[in-house]
C-alpha atoms as a PDB file:
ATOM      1  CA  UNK A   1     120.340 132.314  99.646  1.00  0.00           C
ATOM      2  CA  UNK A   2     119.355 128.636  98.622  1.00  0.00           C
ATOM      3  CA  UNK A   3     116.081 128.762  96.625  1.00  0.00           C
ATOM      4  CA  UNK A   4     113.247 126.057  98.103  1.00  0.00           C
ATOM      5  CA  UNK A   5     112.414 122.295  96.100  1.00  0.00           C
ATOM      6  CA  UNK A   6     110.767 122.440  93.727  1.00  0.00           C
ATOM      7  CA  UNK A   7     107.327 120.563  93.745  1.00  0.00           C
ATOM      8  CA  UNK A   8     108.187 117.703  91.704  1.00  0.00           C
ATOM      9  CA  UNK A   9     111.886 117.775  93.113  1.00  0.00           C
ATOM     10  CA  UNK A  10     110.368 117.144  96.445  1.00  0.00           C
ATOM     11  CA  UNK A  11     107.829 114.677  95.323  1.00  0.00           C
ATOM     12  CA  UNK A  12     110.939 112.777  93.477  1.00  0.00           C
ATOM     13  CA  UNK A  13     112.771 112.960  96.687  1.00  0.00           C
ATOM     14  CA  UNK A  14     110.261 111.642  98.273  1.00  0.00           C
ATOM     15  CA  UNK A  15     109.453 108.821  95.941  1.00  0.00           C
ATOM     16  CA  UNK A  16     113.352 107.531  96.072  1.00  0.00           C
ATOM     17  CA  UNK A  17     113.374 106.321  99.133  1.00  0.00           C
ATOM     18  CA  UNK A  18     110.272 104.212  99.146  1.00  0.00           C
ATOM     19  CA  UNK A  19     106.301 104.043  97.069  1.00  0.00           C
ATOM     20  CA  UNK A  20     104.029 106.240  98.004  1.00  0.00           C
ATOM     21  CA  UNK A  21     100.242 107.030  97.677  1.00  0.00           C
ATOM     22  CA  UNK A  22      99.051 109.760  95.728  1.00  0.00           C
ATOM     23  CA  UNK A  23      96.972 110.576  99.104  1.00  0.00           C
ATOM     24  CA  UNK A  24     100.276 110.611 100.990  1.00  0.00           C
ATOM     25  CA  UNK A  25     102.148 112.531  98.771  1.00  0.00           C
ATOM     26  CA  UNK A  26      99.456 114.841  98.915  1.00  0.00           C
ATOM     27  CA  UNK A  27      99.812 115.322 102.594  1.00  0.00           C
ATOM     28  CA  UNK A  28     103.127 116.063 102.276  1.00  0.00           C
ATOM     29  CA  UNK A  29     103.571 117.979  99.270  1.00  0.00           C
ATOM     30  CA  UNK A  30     100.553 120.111 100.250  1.00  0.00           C
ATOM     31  CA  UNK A  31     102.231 123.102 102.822  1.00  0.00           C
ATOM     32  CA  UNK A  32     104.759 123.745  99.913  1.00  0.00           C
ATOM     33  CA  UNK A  33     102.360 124.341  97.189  1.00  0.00           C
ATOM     34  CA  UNK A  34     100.814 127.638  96.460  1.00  0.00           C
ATOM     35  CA  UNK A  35      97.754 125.993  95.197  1.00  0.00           C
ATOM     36  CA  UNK A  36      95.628 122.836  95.047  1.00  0.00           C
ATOM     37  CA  UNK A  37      95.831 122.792  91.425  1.00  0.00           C
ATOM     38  CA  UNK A  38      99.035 123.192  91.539  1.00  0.00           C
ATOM     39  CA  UNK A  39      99.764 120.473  93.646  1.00  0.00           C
ATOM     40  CA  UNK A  40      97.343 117.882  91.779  1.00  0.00           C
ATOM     41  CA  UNK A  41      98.861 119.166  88.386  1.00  0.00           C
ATOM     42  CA  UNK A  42     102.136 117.209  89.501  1.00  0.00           C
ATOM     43  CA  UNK A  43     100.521 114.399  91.108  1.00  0.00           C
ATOM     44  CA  UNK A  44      98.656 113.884  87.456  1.00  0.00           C
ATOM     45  CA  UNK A  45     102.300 114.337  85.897  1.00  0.00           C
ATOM     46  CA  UNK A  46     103.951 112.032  88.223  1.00  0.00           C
ATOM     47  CA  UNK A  47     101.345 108.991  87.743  1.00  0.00           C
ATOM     48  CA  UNK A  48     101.420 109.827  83.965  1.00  0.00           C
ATOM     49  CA  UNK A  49     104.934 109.342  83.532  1.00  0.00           C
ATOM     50  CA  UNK A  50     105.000 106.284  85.649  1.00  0.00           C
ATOM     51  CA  UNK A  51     106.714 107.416  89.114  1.00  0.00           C
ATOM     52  CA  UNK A  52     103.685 107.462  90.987  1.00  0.00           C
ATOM     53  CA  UNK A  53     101.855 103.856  90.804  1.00  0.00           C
ATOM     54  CA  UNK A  54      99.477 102.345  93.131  1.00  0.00           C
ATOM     55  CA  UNK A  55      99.859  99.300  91.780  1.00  0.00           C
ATOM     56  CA  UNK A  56     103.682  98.917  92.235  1.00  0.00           C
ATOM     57  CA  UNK A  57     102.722 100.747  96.314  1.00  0.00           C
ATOM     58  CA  UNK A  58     100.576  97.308  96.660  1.00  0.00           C
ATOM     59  CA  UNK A  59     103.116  94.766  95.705  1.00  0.00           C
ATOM     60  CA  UNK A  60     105.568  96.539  97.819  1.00  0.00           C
ATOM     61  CA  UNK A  61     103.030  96.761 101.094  1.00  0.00           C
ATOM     62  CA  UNK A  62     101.944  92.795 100.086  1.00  0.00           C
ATOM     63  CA  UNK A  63     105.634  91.878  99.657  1.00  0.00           C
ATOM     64  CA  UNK A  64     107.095  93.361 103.155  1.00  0.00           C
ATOM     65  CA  UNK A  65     103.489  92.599 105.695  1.00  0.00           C
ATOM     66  CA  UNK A  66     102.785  89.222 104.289  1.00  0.00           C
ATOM     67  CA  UNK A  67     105.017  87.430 106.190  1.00  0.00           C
ATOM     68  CA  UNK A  68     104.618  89.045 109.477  1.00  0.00           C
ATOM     69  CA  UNK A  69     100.107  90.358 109.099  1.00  0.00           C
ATOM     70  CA  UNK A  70      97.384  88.919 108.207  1.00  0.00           C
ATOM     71  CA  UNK A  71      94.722  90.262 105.393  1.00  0.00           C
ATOM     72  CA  UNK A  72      92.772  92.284 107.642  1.00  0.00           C
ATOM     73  CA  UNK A  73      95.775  94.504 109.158  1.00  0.00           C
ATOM     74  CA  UNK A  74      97.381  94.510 105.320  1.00  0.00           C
ATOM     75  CA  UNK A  75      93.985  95.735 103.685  1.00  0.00           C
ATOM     76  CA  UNK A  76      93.527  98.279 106.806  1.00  0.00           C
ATOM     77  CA  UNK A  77      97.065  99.906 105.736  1.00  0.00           C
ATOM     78  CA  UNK A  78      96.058 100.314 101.756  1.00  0.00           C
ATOM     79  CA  UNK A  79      92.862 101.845 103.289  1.00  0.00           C
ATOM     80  CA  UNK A  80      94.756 104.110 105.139  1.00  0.00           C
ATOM     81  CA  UNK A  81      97.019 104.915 102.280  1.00  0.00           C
ATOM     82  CA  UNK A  82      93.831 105.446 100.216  1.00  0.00           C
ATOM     83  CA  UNK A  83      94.228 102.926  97.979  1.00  0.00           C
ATOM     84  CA  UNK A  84      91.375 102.125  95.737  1.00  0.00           C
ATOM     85  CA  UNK A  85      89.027  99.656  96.748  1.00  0.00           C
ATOM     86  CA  UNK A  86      89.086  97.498  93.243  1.00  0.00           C
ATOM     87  CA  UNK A  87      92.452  97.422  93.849  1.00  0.00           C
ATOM     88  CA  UNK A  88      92.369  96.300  97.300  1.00  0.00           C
ATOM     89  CA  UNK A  89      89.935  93.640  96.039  1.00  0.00           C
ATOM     90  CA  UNK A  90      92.299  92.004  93.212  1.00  0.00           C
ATOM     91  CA  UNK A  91      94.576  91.859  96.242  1.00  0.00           C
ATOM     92  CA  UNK A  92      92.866  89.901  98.009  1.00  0.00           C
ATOM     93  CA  UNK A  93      92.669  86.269  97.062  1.00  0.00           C
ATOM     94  CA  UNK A  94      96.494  86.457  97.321  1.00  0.00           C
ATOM     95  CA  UNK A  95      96.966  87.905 100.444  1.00  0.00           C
ATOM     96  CA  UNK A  96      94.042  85.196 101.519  1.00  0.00           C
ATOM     97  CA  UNK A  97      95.780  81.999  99.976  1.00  0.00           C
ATOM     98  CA  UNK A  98      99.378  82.378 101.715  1.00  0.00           C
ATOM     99  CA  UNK A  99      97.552  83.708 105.445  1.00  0.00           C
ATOM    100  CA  UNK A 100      97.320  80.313 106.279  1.00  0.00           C
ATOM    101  CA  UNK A 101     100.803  79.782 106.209  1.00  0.00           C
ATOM    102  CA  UNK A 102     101.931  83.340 107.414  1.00  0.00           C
ATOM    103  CA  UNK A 103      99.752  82.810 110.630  1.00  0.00           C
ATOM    104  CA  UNK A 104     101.393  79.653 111.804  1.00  0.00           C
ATOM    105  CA  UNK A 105     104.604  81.011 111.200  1.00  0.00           C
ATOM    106  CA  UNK A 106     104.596  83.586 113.565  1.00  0.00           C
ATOM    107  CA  UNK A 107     102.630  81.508 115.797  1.00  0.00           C
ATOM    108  CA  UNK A 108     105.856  79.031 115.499  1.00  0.00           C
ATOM    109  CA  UNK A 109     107.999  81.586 116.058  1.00  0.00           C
ATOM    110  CA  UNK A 110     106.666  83.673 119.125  1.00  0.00           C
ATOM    111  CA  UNK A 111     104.947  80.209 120.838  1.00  0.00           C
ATOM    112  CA  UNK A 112     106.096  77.481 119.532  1.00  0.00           C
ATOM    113  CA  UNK A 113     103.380  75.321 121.718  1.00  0.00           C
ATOM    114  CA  UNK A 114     100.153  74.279 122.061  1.00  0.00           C
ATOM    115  CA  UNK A 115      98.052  76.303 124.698  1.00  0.00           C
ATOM    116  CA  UNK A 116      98.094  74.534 127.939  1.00  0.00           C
ATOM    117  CA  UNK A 117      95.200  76.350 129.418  1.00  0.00           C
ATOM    118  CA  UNK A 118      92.359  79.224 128.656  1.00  0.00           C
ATOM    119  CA  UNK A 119      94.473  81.667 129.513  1.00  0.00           C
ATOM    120  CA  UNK A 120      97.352  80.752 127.334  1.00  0.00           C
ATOM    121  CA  UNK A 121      94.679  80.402 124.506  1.00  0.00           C
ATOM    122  CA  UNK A 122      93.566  83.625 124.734  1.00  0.00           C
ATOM    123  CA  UNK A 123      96.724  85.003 124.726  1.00  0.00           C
ATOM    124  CA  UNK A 124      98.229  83.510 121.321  1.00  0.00           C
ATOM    125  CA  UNK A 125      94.821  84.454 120.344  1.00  0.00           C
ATOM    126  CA  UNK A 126      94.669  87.741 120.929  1.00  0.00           C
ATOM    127  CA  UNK A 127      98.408  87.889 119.785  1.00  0.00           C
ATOM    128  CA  UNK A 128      97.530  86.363 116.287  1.00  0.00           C
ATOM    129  CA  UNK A 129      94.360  88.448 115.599  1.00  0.00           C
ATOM    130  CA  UNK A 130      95.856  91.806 116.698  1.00  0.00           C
ATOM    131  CA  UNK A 131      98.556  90.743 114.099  1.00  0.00           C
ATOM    132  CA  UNK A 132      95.510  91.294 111.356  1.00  0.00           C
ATOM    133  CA  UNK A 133      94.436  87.148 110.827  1.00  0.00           C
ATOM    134  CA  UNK A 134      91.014  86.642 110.316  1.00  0.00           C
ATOM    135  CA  UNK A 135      89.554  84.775 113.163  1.00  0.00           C
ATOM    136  CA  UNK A 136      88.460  80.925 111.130  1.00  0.00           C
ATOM    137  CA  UNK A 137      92.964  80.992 110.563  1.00  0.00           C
ATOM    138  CA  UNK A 138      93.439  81.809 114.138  1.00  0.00           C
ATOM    139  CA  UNK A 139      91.312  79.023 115.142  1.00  0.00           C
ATOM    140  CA  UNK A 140      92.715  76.478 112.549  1.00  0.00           C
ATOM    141  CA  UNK A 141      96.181  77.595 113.506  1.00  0.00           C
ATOM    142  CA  UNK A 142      95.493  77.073 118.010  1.00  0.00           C
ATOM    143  CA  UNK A 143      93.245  74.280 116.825  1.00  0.00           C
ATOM    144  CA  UNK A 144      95.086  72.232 114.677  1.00  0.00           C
ATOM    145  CA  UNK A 145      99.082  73.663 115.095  1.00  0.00           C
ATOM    146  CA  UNK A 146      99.915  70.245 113.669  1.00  0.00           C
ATOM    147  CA  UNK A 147      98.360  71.288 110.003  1.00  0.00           C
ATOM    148  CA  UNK A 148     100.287  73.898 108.776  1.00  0.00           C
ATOM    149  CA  UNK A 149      97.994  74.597 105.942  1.00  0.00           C
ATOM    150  CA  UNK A 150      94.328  74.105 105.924  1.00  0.00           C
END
């Protein structure tokens, strides 16, 4: 009979194949330990000894969304992940200089054109601001495709 993971083994597993939150691992972690203290005990470890890091979670999420979301859907995934708020908010004048850019990008890419009529415009602008841009780079991107930074 094979004996279960450890705690930390699983928490290690789970931390090789991509960053996590301490709030995720939490979730997961939490119907295989036999206590909460348990279970924050090896959190505490695993942030001590530098395998659990926020920090290194927010350069990953900024590195892989940037090109494709805008701030708003970027800082709505930390949240989720329960990232810290300071955190978020060092984040943020990053993410905010290169949205610009990012938003005509994949404007370029999925229309290419101008909007010929309301409807069109309301379409690409739906399409950007569901993609997390903040509305004043939507309507410098539809406005002005032209400019490609503002």
């Amino acid at each position: 009979m094979t004996r279960a993971p450890s705690l930390k083994t699983r928490a290690l597993g789970y931390l090789a194949r991509r960053e996590h939150s301490r709030l995720e691992l939490e979730k997961k972690l939490a119907p295989h330990a036999e206590t909460p203290e348990e279970l924050s005990s090896v959190l505490d470890e695993l942030e001590q000894r530098g395998f659990l890091s926020a920090t290194r979670l927010v350069e990953q999420i900024m590195h892989m969304r940037k090109a494709r979301f805008g701030s708003l859907r970027i800082v709505q995934e930390l949240r989720e992940k329960g990232i810290d708020e300071n955190l978020i908010a060092a984040t943020l004048p990053g993410l905010r200089e290169a949205e610009q850019r990012s938003a005509y990008e994949v404007w370029r890419k999925k229309f290419g054109a101008i909007p010929a009529d309301a409807k069109a415009f309301g379409r690409q602008t739906r399409f950007l601001l569901g993609r997390g841009f903040r509305p004043e780079v939507v309507r410098q991107v539809l406005q002005h495709p032209d400019k490609e930074e503002g």
